[in-house]
PDB file of N, CA and C in Angstrom:
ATOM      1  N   UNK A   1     151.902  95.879 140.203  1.00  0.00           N
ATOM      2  CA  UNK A   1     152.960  96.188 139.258  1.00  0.00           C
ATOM      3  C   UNK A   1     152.422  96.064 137.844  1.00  0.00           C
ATOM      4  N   UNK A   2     152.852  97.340 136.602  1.00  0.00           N
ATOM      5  CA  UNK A   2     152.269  97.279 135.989  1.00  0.00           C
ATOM      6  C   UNK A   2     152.772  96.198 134.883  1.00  0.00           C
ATOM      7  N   UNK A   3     152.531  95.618 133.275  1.00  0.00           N
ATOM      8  CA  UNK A   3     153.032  94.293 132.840  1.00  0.00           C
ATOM      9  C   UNK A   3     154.660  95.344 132.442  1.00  0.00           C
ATOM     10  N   UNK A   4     154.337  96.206 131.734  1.00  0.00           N
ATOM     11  CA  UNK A   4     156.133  96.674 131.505  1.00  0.00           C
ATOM     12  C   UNK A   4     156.944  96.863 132.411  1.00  0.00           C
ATOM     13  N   UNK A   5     156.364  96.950 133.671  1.00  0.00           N
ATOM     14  CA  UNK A   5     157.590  96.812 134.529  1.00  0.00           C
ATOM     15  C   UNK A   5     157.460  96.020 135.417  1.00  0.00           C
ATOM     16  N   UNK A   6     157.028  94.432 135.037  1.00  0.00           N
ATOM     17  CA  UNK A   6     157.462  93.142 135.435  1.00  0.00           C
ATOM     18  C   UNK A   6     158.260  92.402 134.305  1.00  0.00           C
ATOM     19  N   UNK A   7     158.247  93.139 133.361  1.00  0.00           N
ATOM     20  CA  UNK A   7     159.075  92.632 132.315  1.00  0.00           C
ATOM     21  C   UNK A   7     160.183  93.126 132.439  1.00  0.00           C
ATOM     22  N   UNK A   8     160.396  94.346 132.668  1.00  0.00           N
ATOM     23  CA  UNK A   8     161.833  94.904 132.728  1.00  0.00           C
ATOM     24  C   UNK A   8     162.516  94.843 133.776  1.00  0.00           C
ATOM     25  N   UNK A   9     163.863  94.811 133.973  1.00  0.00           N
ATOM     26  CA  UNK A   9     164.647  94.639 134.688  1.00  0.00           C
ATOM     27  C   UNK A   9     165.983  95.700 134.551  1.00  0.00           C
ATOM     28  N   UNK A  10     166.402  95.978 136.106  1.00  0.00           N
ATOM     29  CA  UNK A  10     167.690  96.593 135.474  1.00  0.00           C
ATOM     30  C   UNK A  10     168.588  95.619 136.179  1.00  0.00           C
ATOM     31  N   UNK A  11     170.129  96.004 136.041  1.00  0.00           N
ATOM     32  CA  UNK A  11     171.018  95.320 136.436  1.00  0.00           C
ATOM     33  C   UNK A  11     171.765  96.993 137.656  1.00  0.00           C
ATOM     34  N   UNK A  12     171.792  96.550 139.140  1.00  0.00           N
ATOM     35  CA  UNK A  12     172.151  98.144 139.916  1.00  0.00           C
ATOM     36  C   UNK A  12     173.699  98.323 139.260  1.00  0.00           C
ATOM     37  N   UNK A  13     173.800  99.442 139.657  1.00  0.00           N
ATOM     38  CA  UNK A  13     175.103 100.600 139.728  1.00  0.00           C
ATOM     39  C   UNK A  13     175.086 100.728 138.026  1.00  0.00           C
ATOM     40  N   UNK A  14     174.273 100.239 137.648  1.00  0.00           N
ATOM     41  CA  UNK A  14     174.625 100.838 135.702  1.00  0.00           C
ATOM     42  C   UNK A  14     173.052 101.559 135.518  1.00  0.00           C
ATOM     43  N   UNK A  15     173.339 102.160 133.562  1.00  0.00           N
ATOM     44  CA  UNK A  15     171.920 102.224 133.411  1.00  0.00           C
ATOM     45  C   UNK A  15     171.598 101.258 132.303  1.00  0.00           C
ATOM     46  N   UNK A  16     171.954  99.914 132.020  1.00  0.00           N
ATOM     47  CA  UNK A  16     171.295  99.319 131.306  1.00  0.00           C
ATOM     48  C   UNK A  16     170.316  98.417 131.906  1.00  0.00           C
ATOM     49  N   UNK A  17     169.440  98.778 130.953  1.00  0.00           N
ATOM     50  CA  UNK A  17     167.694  98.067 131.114  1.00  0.00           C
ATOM     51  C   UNK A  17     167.433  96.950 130.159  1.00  0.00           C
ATOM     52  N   UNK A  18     167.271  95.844 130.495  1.00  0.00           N
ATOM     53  CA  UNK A  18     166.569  94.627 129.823  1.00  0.00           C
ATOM     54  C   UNK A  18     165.098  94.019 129.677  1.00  0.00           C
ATOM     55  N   UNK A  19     164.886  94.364 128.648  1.00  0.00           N
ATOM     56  CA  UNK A  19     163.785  93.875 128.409  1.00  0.00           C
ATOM     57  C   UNK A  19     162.972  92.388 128.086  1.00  0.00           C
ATOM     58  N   UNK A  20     162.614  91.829 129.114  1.00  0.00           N
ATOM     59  CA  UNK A  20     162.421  89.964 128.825  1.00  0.00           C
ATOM     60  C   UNK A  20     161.715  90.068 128.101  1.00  0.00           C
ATOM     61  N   UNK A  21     161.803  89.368 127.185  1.00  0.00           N
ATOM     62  CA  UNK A  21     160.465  88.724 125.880  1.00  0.00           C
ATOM     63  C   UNK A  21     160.305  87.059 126.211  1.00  0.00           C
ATOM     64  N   UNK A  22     158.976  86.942 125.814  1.00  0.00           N
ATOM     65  CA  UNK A  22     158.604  85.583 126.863  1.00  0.00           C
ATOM     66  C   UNK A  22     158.745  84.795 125.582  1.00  0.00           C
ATOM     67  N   UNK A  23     159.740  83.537 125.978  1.00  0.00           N
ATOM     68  CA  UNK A  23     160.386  82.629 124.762  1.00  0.00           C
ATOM     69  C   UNK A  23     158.981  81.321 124.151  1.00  0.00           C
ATOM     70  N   UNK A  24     159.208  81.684 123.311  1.00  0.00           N
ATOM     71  CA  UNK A  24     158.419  80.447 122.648  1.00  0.00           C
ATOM     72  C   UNK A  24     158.507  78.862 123.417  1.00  0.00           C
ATOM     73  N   UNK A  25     157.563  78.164 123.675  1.00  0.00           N
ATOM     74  CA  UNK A  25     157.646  76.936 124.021  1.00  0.00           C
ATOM     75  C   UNK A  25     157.699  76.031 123.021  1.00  0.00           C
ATOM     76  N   UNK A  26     157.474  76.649 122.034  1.00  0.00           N
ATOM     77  CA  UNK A  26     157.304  75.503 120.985  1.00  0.00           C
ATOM     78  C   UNK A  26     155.711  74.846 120.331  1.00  0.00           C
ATOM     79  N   UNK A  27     155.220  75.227 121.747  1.00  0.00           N
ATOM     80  CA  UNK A  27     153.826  74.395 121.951  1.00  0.00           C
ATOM     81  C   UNK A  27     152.635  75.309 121.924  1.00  0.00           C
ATOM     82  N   UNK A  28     151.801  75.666 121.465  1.00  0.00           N
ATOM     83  CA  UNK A  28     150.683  76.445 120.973  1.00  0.00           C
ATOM     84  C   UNK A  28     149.563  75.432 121.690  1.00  0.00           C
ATOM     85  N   UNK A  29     149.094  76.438 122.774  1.00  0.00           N
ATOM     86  CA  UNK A  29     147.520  76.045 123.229  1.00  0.00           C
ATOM     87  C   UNK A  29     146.325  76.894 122.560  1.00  0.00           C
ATOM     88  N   UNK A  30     145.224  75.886 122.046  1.00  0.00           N
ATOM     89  CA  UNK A  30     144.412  76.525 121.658  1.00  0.00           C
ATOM     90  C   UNK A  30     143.101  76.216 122.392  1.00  0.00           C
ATOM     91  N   UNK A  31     142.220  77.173 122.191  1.00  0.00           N
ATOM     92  CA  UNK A  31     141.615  77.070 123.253  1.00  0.00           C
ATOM     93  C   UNK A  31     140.547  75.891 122.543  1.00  0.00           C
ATOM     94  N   UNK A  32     139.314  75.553 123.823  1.00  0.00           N
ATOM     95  CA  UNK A  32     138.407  74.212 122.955  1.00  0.00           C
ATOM     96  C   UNK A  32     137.886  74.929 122.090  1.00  0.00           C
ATOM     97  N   UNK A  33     138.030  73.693 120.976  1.00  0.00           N
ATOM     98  CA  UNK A  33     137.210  73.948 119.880  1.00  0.00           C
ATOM     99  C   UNK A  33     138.004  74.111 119.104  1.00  0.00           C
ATOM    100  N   UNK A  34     139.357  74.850 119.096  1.00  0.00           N
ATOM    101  CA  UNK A  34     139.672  75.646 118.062  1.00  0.00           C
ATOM    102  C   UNK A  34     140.363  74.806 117.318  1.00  0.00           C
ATOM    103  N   UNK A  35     140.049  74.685 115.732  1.00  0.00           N
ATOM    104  CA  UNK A  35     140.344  73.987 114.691  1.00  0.00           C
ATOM    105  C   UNK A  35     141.815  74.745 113.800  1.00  0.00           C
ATOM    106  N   UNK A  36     143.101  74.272 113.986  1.00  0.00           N
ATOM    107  CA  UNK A  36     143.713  74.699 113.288  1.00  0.00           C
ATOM    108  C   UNK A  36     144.003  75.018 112.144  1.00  0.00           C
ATOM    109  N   UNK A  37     144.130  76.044 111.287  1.00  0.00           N
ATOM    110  CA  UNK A  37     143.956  76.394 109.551  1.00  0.00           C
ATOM    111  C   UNK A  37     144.254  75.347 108.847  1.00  0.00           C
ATOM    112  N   UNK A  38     145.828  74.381 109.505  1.00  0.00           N
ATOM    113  CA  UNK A  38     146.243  73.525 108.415  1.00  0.00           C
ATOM    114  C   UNK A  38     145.749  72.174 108.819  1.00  0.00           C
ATOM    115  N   UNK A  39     144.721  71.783 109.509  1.00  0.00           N
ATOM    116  CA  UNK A  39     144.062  71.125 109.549  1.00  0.00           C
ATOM    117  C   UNK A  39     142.487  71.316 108.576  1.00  0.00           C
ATOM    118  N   UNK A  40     142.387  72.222 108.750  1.00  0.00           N
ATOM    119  CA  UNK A  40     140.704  72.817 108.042  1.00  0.00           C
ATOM    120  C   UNK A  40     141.448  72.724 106.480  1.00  0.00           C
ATOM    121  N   UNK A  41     142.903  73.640 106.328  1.00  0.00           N
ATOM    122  CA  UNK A  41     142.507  73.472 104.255  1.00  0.00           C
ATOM    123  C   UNK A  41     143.320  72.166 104.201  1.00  0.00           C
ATOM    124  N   UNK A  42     143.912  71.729 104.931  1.00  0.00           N
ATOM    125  CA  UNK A  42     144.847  70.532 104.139  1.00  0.00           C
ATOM    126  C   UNK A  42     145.745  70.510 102.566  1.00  0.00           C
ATOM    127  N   UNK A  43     146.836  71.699 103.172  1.00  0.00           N
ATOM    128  CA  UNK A  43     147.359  71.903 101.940  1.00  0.00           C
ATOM    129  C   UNK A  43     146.733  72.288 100.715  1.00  0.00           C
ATOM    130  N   UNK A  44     145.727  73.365 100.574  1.00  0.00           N
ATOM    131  CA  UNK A  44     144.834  73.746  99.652  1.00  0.00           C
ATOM    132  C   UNK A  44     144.898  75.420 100.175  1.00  0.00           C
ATOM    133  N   UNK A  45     144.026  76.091  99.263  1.00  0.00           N
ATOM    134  CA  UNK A  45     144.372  77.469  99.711  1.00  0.00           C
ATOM    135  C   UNK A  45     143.055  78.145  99.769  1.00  0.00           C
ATOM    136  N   UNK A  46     141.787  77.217  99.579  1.00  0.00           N
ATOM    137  CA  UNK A  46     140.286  77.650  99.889  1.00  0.00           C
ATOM    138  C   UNK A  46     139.739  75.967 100.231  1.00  0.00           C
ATOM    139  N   UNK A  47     138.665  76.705 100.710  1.00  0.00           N
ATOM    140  CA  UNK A  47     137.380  75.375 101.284  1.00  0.00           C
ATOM    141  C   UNK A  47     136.040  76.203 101.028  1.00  0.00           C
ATOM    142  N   UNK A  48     135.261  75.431 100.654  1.00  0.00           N
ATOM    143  CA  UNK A  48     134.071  75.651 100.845  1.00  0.00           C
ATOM    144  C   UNK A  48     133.451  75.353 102.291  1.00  0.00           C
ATOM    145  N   UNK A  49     132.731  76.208 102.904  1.00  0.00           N
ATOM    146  CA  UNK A  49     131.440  75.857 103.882  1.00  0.00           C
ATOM    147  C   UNK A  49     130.053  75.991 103.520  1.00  0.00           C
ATOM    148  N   UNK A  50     129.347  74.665 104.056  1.00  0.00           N
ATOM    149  CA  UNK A  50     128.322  75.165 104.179  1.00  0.00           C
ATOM    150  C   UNK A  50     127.370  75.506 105.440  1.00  0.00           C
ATOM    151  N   UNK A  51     126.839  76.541 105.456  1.00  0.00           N
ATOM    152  CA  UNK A  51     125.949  76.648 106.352  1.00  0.00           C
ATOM    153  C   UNK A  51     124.920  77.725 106.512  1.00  0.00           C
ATOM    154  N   UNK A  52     124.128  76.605 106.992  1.00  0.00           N
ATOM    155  CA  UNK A  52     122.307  77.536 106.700  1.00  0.00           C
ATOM    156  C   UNK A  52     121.921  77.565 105.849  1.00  0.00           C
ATOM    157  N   UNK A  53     122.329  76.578 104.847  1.00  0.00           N
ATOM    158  CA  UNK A  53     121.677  76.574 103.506  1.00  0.00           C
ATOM    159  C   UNK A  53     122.551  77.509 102.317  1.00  0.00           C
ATOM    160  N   UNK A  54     123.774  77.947 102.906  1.00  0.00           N
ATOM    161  CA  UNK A  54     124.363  79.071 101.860  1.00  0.00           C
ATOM    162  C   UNK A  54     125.937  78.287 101.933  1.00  0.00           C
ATOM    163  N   UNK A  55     126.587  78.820 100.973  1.00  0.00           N
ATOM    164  CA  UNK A  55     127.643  78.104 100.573  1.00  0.00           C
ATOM    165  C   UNK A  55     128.549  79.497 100.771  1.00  0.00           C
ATOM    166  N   UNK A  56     129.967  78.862 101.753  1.00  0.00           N
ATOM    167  CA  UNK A  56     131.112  80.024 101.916  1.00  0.00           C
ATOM    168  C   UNK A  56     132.495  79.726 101.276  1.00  0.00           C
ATOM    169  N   UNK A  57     133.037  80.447 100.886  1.00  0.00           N
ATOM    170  CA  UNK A  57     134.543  80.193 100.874  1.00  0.00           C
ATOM    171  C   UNK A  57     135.082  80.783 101.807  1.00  0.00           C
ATOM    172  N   UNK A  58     136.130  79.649 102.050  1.00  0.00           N
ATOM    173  CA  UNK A  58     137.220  80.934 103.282  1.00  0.00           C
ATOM    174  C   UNK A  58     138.420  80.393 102.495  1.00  0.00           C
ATOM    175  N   UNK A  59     139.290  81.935 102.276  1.00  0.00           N
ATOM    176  CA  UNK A  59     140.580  81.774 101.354  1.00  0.00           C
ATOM    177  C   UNK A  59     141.898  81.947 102.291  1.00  0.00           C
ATOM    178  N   UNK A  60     142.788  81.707 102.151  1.00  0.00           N
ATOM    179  CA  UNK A  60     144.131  81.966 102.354  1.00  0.00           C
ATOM    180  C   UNK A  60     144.619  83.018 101.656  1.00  0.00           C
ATOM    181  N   UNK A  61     145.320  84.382 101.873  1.00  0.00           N
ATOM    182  CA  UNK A  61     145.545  85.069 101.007  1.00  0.00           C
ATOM    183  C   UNK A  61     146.707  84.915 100.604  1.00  0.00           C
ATOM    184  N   UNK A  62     147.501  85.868  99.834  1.00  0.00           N
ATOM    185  CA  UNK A  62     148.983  85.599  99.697  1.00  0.00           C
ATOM    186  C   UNK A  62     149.946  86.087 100.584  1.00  0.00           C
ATOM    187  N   UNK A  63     148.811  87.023 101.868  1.00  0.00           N
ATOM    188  CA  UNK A  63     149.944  87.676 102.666  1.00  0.00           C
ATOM    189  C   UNK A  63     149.322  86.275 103.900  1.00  0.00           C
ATOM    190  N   UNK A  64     149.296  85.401 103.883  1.00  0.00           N
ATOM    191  CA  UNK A  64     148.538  84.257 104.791  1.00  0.00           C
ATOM    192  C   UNK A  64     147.195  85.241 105.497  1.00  0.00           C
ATOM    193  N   UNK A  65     146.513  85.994 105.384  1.00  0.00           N
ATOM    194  CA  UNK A  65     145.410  86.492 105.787  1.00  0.00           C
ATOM    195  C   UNK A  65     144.148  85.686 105.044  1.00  0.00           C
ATOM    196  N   UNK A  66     143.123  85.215 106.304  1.00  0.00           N
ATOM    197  CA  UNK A  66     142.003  84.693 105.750  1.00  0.00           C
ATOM    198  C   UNK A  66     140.908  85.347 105.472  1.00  0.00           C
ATOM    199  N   UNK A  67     140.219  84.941 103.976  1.00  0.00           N
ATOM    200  CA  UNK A  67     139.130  85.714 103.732  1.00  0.00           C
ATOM    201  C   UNK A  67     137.572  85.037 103.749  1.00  0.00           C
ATOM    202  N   UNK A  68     136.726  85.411 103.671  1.00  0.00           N
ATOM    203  CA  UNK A  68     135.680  84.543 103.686  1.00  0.00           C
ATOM    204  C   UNK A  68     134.591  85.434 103.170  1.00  0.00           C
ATOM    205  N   UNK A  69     134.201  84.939 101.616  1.00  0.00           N
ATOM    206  CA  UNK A  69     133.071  85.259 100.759  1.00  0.00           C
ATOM    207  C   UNK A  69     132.314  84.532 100.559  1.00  0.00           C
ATOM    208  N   UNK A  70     130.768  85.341 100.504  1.00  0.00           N
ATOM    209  CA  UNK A  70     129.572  84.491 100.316  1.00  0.00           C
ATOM    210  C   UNK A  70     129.457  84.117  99.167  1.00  0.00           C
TER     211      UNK A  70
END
């Protein structure tokens, strides 16, 4: 079965179709390793990295998109 039509459902003798949307738990798994943004800037809106000897910024933008210049 394909995923849109384990999501959908009808209800018989009508034609309305429902579409499940899978509800938030609340709870966000990330996978190992993964360092959350508001852990990395701590209320700031750039950080410096370094690595390999070169120095990075990674920014926060204003649309929340991250950037990262050498």
């Amino acid at each position: 079965m394909r995923n849109s039509e384990s999501q959908a459902t009808a209800s018989q003798g009508s034609n309305t179709v429902c579409l499940a949307e899978p509800k938030p738990s609340g709870e966000v798994h990330l996978p190992a390793g993964a360092i959350p943004s508001g852990s990395l800037f701590q209320n700031r809106r750039e950080v410096t990295i370094s690595h390999q000897g070169s120095l990075y910024r990674l920014r926060i933008t204003r649309q929340g998109k991250l950037i990262l210049h050498k």
